[in-house]
Every structure is written in structure tokens, then in C-alpha cells.
PDB file of N, CA and C in Angstrom:
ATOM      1  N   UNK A   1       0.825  -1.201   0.000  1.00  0.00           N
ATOM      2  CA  UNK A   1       0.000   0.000   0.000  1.00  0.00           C
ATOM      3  C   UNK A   1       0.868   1.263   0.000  1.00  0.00           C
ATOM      4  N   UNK A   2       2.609   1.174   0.750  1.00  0.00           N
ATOM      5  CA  UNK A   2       2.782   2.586   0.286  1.00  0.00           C
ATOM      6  C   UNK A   2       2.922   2.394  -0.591  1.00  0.00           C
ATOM      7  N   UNK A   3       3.673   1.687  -1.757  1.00  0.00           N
ATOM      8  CA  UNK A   3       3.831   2.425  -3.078  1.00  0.00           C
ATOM      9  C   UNK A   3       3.324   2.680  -3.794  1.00  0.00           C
ATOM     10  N   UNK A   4       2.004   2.070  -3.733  1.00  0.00           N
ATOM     11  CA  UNK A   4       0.419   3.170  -4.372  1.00  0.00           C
ATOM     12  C   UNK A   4       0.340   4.341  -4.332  1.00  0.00           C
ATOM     13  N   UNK A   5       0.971   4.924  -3.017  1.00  0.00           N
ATOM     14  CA  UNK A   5       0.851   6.449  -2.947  1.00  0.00           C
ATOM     15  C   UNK A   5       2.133   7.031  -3.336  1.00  0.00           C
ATOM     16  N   UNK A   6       3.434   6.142  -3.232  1.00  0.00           N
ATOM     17  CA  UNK A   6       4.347   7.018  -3.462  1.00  0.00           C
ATOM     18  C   UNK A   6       4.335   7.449  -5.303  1.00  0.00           C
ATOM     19  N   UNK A   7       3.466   5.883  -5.957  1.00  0.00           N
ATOM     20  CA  UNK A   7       3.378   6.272  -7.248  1.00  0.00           C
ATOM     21  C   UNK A   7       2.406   6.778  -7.926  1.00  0.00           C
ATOM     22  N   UNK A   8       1.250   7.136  -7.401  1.00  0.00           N
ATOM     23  CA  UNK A   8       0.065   8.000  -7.180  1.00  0.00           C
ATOM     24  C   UNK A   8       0.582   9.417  -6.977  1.00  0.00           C
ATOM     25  N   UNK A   9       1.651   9.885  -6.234  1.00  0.00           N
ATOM     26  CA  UNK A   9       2.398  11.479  -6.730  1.00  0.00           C
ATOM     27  C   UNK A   9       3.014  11.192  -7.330  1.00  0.00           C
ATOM     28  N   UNK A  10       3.993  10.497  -7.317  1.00  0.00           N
ATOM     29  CA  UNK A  10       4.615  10.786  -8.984  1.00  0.00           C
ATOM     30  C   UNK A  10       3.976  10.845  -9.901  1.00  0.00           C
ATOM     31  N   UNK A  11       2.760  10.069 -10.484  1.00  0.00           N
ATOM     32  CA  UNK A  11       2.469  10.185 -11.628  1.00  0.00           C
ATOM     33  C   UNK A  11       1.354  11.562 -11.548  1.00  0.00           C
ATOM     34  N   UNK A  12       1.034  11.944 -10.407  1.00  0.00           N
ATOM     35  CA  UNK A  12       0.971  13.710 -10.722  1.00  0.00           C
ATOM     36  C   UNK A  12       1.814  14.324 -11.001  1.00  0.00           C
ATOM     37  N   UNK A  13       2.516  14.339 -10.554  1.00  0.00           N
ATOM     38  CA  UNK A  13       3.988  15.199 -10.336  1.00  0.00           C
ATOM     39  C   UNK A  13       3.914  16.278 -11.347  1.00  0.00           C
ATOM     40  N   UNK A  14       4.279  15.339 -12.922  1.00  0.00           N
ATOM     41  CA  UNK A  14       4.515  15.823 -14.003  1.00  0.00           C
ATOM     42  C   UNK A  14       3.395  16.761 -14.215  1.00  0.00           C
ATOM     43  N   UNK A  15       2.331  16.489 -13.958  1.00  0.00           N
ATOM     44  CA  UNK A  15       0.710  17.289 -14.271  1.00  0.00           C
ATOM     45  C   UNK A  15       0.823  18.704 -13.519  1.00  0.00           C
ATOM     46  N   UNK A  16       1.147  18.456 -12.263  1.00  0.00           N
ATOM     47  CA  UNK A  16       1.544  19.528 -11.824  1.00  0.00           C
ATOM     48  C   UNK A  16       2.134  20.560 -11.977  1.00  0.00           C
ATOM     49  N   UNK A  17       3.158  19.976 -11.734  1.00  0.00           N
ATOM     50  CA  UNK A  17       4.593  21.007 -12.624  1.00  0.00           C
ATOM     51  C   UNK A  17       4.145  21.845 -13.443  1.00  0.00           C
ATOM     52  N   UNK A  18       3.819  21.314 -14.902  1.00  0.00           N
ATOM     53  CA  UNK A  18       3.434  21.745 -15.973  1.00  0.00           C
ATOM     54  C   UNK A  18       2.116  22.958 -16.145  1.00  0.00           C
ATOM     55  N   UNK A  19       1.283  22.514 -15.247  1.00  0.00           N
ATOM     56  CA  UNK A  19       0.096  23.069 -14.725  1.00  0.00           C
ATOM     57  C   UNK A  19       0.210  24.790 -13.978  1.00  0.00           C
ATOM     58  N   UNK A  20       1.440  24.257 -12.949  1.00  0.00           N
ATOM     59  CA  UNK A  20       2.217  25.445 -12.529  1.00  0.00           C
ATOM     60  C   UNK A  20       2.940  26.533 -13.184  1.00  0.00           C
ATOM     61  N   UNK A  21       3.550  25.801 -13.847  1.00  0.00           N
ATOM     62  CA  UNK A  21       4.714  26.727 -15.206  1.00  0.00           C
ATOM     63  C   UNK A  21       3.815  27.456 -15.737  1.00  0.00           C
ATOM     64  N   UNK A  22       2.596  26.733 -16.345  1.00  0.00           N
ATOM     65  CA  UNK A  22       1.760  27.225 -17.360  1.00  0.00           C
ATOM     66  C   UNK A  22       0.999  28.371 -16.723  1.00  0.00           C
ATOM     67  N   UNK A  23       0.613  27.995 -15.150  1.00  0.00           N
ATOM     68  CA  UNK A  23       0.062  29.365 -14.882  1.00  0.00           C
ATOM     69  C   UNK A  23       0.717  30.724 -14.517  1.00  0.00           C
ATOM     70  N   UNK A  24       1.799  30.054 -14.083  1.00  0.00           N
ATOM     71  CA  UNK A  24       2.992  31.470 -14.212  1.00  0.00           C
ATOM     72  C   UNK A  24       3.130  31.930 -15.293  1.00  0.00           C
ATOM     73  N   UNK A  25       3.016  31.527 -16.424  1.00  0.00           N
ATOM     74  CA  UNK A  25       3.401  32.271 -17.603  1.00  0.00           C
ATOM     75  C   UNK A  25       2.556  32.925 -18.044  1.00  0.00           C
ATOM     76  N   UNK A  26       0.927  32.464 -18.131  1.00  0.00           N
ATOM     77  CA  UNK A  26       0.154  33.141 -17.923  1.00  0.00           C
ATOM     78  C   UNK A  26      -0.031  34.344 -17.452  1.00  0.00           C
ATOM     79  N   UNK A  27       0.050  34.283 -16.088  1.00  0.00           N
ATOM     80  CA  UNK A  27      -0.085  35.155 -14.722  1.00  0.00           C
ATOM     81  C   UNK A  27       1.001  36.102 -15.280  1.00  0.00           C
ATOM     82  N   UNK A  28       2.315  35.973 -15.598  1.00  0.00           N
ATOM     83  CA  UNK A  28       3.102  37.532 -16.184  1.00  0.00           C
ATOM     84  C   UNK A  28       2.635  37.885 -17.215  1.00  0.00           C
ATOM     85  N   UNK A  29       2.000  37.045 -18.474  1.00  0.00           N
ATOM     86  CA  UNK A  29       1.638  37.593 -19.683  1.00  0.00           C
ATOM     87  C   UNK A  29       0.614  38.873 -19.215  1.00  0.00           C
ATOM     88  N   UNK A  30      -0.462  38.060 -18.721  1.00  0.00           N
ATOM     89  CA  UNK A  30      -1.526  39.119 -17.874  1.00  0.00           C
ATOM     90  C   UNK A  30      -1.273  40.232 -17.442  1.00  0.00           C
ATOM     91  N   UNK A  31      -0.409  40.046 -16.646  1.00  0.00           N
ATOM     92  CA  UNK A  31       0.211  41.750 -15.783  1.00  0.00           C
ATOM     93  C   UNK A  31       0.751  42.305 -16.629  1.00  0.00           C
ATOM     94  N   UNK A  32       2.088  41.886 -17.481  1.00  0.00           N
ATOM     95  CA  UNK A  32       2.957  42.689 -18.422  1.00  0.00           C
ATOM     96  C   UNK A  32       1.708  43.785 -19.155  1.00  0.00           C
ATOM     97  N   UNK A  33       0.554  43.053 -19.662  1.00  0.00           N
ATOM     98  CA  UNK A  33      -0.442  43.772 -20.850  1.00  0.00           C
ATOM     99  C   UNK A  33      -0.604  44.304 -20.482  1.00  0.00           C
ATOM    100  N   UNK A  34      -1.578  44.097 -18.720  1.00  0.00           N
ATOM    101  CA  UNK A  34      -2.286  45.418 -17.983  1.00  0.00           C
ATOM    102  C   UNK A  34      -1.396  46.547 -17.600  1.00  0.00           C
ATOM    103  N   UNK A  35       0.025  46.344 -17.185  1.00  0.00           N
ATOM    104  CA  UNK A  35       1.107  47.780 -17.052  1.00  0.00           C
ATOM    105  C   UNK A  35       0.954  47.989 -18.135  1.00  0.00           C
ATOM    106  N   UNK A  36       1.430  47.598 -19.711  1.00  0.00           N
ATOM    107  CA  UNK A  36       1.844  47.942 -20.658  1.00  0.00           C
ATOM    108  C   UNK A  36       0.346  49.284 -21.098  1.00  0.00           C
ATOM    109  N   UNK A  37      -1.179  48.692 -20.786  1.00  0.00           N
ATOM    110  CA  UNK A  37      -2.226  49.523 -21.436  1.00  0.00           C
ATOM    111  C   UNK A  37      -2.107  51.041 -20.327  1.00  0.00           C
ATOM    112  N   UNK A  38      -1.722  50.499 -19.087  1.00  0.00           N
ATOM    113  CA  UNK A  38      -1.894  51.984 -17.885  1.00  0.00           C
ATOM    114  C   UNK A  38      -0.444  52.726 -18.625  1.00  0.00           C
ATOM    115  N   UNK A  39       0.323  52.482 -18.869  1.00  0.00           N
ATOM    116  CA  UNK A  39       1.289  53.349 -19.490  1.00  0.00           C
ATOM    117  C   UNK A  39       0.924  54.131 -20.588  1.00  0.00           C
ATOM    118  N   UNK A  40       0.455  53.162 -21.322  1.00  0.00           N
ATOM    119  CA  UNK A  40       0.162  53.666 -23.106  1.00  0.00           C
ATOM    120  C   UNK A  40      -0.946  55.160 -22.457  1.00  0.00           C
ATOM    121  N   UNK A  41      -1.724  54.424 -21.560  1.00  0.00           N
ATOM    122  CA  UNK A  41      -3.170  55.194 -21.227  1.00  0.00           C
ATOM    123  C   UNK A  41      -2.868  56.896 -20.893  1.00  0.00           C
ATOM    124  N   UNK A  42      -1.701  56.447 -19.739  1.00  0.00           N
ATOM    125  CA  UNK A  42      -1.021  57.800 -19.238  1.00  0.00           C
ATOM    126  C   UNK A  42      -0.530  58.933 -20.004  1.00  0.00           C
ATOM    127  N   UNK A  43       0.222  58.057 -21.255  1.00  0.00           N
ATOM    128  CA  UNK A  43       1.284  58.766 -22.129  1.00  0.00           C
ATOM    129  C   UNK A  43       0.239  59.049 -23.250  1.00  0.00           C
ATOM    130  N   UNK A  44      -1.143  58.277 -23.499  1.00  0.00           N
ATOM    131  CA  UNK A  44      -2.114  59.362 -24.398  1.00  0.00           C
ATOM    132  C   UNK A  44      -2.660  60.381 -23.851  1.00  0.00           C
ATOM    133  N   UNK A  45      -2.834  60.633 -22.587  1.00  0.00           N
ATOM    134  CA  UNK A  45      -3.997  61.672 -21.724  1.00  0.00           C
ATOM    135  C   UNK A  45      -2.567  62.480 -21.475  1.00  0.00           C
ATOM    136  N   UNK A  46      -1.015  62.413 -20.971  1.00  0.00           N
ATOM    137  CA  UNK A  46      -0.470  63.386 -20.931  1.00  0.00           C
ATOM    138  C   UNK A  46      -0.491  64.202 -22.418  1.00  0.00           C
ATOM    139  N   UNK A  47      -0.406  63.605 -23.617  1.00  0.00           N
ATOM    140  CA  UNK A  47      -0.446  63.875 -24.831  1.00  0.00           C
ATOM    141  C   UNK A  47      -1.725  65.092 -25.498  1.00  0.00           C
ATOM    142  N   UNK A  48      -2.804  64.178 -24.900  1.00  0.00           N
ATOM    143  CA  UNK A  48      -4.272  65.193 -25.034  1.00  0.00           C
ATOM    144  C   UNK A  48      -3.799  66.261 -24.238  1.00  0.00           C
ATOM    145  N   UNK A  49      -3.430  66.076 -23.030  1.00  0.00           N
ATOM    146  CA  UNK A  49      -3.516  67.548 -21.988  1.00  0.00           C
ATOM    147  C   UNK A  49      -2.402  68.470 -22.541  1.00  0.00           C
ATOM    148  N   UNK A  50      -1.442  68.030 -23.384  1.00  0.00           N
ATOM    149  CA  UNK A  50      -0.284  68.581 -23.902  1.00  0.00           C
ATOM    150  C   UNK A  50      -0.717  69.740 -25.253  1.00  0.00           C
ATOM    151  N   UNK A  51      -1.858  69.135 -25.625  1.00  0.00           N
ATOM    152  CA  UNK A  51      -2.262  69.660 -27.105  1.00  0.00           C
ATOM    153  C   UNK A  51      -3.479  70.208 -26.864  1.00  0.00           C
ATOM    154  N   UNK A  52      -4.219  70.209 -25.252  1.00  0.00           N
ATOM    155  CA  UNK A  52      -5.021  70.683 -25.081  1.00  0.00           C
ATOM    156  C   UNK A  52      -6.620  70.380 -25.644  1.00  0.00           C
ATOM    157  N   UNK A  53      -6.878  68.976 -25.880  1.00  0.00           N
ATOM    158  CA  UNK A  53      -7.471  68.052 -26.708  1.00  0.00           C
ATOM    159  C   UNK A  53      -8.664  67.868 -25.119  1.00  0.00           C
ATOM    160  N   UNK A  54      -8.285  67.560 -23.768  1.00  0.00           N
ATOM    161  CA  UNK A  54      -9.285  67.462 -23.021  1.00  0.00           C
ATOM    162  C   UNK A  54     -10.027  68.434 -22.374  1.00  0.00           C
ATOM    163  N   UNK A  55     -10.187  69.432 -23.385  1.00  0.00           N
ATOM    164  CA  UNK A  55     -11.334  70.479 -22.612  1.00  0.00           C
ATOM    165  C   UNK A  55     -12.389  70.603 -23.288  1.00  0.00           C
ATOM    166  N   UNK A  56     -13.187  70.284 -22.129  1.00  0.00           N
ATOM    167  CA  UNK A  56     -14.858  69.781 -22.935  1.00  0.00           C
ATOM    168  C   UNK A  56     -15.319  71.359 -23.759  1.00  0.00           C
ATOM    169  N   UNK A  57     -16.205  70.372 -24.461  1.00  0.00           N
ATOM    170  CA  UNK A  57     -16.295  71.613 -25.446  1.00  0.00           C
ATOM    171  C   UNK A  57     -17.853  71.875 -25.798  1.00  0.00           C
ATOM    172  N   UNK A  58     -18.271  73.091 -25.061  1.00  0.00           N
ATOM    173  CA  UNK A  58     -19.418  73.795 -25.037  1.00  0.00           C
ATOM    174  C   UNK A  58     -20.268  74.500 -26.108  1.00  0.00           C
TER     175      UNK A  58
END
């Protein structure tokens, strides 16, 4: 009976791992985009306020 279990994790093991990696890579792809759009976002609205583009217009 132990080596049912010792080979019952191993043969997760690999599932795991992989499972893990994959969500880390994920998980930075995700963040990298969301900094990458708050930057872009910043550097268009400093741009509008630069050219004077955000004043509502009556």
C-alpha cells in the first residue's frame, strides 16, 4: 500500500509542474499587458492635456 501512494504522486507530479509553469506564464503575460495599457493610457492623456485636446467643449 505505500507504493500506491508514493506512485500515485509521482504520476501527478509531471501534471503539476506543468500546470504550474503554465500558470505562471500566464499570470506575467496578464500583468505585463495590464502595465503595458496603464502606461500607453497615461502617455495618451499626458499627450491630449499637452495639445489641449481634453477640454470639454461647449
Amino acid at each position: 500500500m505505500d507504493t500506491f501512494w508514493v506512485n500515485a504522486l509521482w504520476s501527478l507530479a509531471p501534471t503539476v509542474l506543468v500546470g504550474s509553469i503554465f500558470w505562471l506564464v500566464m499570470r506575467s503575460i496578464i500583468r505585463s499587458d495590464r502595465t503595458e495599457r496603464k502606461v500607453y493610457a497615461r502617455m495618451e492623456a499626458d499627450e491630449r492635456a499637452r495639445l489641449g485636446l481634453d477640454k470639454p467643449v461647449t
